[in-house]
C-alpha atoms as a PDB file:
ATOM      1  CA  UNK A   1      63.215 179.899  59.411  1.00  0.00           C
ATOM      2  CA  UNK A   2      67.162 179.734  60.302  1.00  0.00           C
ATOM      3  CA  UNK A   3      69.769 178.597  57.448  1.00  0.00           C
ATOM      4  CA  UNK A   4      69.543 174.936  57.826  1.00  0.00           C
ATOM      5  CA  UNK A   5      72.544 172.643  57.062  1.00  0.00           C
ATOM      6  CA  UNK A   6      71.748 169.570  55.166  1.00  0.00           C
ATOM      7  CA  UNK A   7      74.664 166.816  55.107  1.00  0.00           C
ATOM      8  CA  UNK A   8      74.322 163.851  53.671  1.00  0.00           C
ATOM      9  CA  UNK A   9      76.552 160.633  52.144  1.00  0.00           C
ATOM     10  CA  UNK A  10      76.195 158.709  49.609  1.00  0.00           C
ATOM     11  CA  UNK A  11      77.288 156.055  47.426  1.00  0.00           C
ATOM     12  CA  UNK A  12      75.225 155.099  44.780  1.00  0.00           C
ATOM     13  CA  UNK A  13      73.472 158.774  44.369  1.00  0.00           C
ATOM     14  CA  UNK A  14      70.058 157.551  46.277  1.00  0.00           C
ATOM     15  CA  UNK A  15      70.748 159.694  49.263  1.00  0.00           C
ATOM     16  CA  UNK A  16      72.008 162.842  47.079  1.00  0.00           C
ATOM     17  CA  UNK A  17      68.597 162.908  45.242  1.00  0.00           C
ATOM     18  CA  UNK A  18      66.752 162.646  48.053  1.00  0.00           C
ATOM     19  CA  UNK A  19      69.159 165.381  49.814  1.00  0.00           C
ATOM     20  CA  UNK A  20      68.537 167.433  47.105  1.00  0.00           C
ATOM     21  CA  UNK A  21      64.655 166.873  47.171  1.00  0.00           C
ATOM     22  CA  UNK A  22      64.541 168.169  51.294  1.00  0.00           C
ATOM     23  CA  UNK A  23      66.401 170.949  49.640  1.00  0.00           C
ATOM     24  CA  UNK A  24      63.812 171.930  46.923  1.00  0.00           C
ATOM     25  CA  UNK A  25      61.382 171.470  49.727  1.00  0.00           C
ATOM     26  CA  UNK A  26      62.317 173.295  52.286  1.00  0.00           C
ATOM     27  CA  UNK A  27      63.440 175.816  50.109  1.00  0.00           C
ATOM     28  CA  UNK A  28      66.591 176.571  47.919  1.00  0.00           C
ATOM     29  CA  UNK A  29      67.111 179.403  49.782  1.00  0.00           C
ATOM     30  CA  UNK A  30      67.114 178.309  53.488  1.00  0.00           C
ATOM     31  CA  UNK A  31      68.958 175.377  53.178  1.00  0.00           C
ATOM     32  CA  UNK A  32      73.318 174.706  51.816  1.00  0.00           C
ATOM     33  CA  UNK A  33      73.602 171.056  51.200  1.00  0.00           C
ATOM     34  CA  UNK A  34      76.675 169.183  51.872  1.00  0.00           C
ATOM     35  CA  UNK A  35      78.352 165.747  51.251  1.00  0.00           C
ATOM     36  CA  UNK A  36      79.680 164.887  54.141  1.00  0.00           C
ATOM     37  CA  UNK A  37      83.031 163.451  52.420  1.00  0.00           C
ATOM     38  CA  UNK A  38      83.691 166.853  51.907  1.00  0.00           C
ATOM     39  CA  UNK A  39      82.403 168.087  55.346  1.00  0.00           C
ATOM     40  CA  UNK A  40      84.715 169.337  58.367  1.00  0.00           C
ATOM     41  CA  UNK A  41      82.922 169.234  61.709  1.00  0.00           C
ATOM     42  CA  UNK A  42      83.069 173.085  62.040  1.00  0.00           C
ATOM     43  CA  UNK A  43      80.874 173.746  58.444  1.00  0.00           C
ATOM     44  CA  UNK A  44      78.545 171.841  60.871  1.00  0.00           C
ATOM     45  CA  UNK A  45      78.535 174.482  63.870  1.00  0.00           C
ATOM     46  CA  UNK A  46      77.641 177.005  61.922  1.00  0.00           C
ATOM     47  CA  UNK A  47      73.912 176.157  61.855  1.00  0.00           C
ATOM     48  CA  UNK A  48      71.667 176.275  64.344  1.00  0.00           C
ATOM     49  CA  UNK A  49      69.169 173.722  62.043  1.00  0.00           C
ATOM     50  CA  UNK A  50      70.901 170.372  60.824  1.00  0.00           C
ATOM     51  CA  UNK A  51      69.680 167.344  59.115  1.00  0.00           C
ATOM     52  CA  UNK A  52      71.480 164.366  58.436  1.00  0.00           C
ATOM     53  CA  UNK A  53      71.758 161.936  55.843  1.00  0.00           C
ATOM     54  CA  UNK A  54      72.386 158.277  55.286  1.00  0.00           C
ATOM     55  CA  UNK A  55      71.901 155.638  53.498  1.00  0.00           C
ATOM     56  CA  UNK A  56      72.189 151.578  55.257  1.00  0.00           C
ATOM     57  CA  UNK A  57      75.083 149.664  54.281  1.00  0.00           C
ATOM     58  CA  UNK A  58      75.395 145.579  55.912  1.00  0.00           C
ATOM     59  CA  UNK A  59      73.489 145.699  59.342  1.00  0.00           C
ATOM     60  CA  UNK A  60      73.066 149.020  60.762  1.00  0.00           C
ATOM     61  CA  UNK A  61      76.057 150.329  59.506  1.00  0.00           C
ATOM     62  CA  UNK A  62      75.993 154.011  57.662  1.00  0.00           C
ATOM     63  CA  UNK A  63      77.280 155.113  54.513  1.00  0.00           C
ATOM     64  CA  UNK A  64      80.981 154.894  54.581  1.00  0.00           C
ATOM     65  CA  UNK A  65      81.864 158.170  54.895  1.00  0.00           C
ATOM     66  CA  UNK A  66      79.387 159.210  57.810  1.00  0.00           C
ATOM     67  CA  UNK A  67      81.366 155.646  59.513  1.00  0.00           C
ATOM     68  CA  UNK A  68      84.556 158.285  59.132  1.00  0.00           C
ATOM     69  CA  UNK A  69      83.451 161.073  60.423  1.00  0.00           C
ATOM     70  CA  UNK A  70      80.953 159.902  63.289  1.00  0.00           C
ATOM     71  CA  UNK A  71      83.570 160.353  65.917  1.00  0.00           C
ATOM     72  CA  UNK A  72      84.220 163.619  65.399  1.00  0.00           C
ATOM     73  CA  UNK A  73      80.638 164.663  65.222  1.00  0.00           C
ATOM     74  CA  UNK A  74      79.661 163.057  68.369  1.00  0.00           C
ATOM     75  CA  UNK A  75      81.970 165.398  69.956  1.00  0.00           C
ATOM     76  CA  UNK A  76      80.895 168.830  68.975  1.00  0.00           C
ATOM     77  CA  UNK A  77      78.576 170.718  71.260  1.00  0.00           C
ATOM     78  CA  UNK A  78      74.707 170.814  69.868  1.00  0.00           C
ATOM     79  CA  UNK A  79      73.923 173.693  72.450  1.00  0.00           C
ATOM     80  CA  UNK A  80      70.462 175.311  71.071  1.00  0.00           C
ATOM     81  CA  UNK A  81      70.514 173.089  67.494  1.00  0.00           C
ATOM     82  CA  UNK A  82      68.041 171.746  65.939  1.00  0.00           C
ATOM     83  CA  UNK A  83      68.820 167.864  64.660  1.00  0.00           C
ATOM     84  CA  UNK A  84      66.290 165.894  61.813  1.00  0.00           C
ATOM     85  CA  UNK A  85      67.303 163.080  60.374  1.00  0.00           C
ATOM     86  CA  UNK A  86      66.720 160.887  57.268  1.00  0.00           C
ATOM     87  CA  UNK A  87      67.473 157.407  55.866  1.00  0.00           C
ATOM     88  CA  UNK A  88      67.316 155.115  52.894  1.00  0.00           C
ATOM     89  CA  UNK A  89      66.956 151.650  52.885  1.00  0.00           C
ATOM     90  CA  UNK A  90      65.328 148.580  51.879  1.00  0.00           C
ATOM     91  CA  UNK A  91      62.875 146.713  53.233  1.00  0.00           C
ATOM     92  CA  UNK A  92      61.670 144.082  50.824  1.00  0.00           C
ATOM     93  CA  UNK A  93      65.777 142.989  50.442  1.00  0.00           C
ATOM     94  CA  UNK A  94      66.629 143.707  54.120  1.00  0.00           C
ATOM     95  CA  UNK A  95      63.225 144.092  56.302  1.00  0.00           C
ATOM     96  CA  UNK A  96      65.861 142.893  59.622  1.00  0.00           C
ATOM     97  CA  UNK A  97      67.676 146.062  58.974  1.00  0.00           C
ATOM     98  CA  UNK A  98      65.810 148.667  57.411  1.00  0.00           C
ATOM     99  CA  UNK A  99      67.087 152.418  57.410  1.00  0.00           C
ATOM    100  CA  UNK A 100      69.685 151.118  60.364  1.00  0.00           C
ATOM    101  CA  UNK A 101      72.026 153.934  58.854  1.00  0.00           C
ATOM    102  CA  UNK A 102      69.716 156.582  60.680  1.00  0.00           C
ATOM    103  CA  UNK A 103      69.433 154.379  63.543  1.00  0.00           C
ATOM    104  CA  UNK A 104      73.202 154.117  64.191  1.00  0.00           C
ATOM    105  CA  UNK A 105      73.087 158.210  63.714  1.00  0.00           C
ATOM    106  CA  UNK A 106      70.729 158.796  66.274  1.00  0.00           C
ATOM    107  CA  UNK A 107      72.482 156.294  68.553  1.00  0.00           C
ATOM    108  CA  UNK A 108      75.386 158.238  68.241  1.00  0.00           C
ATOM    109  CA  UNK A 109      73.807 161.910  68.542  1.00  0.00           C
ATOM    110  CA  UNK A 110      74.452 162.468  72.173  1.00  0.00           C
ATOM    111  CA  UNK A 111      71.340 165.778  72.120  1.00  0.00           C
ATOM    112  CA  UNK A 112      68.404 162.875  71.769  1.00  0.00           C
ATOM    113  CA  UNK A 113      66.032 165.523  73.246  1.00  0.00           C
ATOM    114  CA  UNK A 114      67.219 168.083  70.661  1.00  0.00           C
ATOM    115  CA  UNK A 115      65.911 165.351  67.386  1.00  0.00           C
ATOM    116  CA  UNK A 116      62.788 166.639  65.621  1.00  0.00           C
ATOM    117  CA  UNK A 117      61.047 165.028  62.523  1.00  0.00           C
ATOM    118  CA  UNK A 118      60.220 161.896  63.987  1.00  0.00           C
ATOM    119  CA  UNK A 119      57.805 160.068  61.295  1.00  0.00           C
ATOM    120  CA  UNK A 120      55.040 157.376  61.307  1.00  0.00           C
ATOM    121  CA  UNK A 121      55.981 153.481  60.539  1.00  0.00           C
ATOM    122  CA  UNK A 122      52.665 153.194  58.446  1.00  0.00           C
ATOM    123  CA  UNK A 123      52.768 152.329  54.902  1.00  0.00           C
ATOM    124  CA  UNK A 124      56.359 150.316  55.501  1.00  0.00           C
ATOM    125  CA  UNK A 125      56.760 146.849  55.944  1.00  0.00           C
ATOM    126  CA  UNK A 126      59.776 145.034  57.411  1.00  0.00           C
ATOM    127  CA  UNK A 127      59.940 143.746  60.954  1.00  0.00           C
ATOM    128  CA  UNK A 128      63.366 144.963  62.481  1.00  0.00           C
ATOM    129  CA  UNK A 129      65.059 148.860  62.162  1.00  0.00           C
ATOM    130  CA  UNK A 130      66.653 150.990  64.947  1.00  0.00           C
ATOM    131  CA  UNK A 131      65.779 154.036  63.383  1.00  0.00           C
ATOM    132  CA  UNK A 132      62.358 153.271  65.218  1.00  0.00           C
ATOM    133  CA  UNK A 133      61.697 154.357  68.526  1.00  0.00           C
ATOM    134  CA  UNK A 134      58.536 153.962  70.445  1.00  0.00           C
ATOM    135  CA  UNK A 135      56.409 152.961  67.299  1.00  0.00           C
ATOM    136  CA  UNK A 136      58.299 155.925  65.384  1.00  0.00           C
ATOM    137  CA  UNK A 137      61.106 156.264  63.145  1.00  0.00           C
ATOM    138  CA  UNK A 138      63.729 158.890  64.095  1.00  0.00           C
ATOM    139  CA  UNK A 139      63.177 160.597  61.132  1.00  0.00           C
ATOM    140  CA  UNK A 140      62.316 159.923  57.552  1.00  0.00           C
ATOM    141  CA  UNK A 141      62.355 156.918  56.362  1.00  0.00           C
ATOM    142  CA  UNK A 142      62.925 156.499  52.427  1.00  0.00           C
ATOM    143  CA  UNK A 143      63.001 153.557  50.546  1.00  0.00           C
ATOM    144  CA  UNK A 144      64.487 154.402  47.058  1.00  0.00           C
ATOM    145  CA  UNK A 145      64.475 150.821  45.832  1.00  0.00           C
ATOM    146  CA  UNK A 146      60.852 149.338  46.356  1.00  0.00           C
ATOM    147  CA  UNK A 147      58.616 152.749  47.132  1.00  0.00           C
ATOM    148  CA  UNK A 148      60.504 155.618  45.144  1.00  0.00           C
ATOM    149  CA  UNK A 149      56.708 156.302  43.879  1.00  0.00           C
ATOM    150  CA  UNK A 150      55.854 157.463  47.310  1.00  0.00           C
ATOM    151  CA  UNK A 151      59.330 159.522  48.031  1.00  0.00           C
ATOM    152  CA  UNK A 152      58.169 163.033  46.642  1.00  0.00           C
ATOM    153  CA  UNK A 153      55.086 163.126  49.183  1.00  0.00           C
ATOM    154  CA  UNK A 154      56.908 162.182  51.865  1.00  0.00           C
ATOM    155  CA  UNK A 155      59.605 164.297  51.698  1.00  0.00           C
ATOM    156  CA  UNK A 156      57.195 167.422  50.765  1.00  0.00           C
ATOM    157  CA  UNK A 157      55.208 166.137  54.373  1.00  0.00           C
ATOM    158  CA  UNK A 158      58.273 165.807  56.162  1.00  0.00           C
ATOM    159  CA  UNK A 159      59.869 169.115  54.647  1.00  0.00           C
ATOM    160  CA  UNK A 160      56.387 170.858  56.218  1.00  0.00           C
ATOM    161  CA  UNK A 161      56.758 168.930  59.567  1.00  0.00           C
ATOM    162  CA  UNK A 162      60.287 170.530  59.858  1.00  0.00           C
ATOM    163  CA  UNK A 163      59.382 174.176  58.658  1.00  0.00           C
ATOM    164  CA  UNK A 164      57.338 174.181  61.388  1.00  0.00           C
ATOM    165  CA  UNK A 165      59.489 171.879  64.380  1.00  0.00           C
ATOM    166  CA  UNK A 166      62.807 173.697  63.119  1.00  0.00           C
ATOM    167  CA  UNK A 167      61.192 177.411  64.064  1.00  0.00           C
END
């Protein structure tokens, strides 16, 4: 597998741990992690596998810093990249809005054909979230707050899904 590029932001720490989780499971070796407050848009170019991290602030909106660099993002050119994506959020506290940080991401991402490590909705419940798409979510969902039990094994599933979608 290619050197992946993992960027991710955070507030709390939520999104770090669980950055640093993909990491462990996709391997240590094949993967630099970033914070994306720290992140130009050219460390991003340099990696033909990406995922991206965020965390739901409000409704929809991503993690502050991800809100300032978006723009910039948007505009590079994803020519033969890979793109995954994850999300935290809350669905007992905000089931209108769950993971919408990842679903604003993916709005953005102009490459929607070039997205792998779309997941399954089972096992969540809430009732609105634009990070799903055709009875999908546009990556991996996480919820920290009211299933952290059931983070590890998803991540290790999703880290296997992309092993194989990022070659």
């Amino acid at each position: 597998m290619k050197k992946t590029g993992l960027f991710y932001g955070t507030t709390s720490g939520s999104t770090k741990k669980v950055a640093e989780l993909i990491k462990k499971e996709m391997g240590a070796d094949s993967v630099d992690i970033y914070d994306i407050k720290n992140t130009k848009p050219e460390d991003i170019l340099q990696y033909e596998n990406l995922i991206f991290g965020t965390s739901a602030w409000g409704i929809g909106d991503m993690q502050d810093d991800w809100e300032l660099l978006i723009d910039d993002i948007v505009d590079l050119d994803f020519t033969g990249k890979k793109i995954a994506l994850f999300g935290l959020g809350d669905q007992e506290n905000y089931p209108g809005s769950f993971a919408d940080g990842m679903g604003t991401i993916y709005c953005r991402l102009p490459v929607k054909d070039q997205i792998v490590g779309f997941t399954s909705t089972r096992g969540y419940k809430y009732y609105f979230s634009s990070a799903e798409k055709d009875g999908k979510f546009v990556g991996l969902a996480i919820d920290h707050d009211s299933q952290a039990d059931k983070t590890p094994e998803r991540v290790k599933k999703w880290a296997a899904q992309l092993k194989k979608e990022f070659n």
